[in-house]
Protein backbone atom coordinates (compact mmCIF):
# COMPACT_ATOMS: atom_id res chain seq x y z
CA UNK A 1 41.80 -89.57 3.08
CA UNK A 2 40.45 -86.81 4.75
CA UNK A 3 42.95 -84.33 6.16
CA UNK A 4 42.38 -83.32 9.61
CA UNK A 5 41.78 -80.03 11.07
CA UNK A 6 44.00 -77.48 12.31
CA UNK A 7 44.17 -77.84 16.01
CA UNK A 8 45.35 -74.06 16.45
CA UNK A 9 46.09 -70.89 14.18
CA UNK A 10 50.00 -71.30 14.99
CA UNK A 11 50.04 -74.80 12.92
CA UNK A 12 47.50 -73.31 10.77
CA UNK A 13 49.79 -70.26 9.69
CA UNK A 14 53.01 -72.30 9.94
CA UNK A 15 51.28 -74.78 7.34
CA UNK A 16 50.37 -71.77 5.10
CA UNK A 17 53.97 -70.10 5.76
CA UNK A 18 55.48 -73.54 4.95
CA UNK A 19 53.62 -74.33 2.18
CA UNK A 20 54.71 -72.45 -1.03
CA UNK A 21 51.37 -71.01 -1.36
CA UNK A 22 51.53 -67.87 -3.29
CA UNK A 23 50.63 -65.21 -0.54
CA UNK A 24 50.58 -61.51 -0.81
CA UNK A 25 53.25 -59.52 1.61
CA UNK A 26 50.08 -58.45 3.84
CA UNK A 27 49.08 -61.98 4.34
CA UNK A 28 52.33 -63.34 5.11
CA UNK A 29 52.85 -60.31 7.76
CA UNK A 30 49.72 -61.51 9.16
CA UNK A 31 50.67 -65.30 9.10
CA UNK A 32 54.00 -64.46 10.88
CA UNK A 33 52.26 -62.40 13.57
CA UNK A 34 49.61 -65.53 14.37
CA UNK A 35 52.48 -67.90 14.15
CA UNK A 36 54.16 -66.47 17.08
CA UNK A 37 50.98 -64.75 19.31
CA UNK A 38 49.60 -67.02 21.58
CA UNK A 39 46.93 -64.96 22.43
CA UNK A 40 43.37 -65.81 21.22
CA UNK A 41 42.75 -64.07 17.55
CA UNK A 42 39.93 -61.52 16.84
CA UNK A 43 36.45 -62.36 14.71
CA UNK A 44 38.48 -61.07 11.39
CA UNK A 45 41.63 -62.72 11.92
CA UNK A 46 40.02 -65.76 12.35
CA UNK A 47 37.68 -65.02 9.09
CA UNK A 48 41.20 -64.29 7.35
CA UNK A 49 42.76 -67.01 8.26
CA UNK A 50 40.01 -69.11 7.59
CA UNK A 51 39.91 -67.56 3.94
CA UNK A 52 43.19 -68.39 3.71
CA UNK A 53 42.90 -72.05 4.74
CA UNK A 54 39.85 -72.29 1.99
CA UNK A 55 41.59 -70.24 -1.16
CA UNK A 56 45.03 -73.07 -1.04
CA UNK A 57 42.58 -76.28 0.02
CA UNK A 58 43.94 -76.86 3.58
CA UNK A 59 41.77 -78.02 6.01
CA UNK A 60 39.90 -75.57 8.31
CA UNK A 61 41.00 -75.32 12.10
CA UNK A 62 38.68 -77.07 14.70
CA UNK A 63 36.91 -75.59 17.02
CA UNK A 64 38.28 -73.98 19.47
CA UNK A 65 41.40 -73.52 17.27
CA UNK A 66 41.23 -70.09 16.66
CA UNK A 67 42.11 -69.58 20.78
């Protein structure tokens, strides 16, 4: 079964947070900032994140998700 994408980088984060994915401290400051900002992300948070998603084998967010 395929998983589905992330419909937004708060469940994206929250999955990664959640997870008990090794993360550095960096990335998990980073997670907990996205987790709780609604506002729309920037080109390289939403590269890092993406990254992120990739490296533990989540699924990506849609599009539109990174908003």
């Amino acid at each position: 079964m395929t998983e589905q994408p992330f419909k937004n980088h708060r469940s994206a984060a929250l999955a990664l947070l959640n997870g008990g994915y090794r993360l550095t401290r960096k990335a998990g400051q980073f997670l907990g900032q996205i987790a709780v900002d609604p506002s729309p992300m920037s080109e390289a948070q939403a590269e890092w994140l993406s990254k992120l998603l990739e490296k533990n084998a989540l699924p990506p967010l849609a599009l539109g998700g990174a908003k």
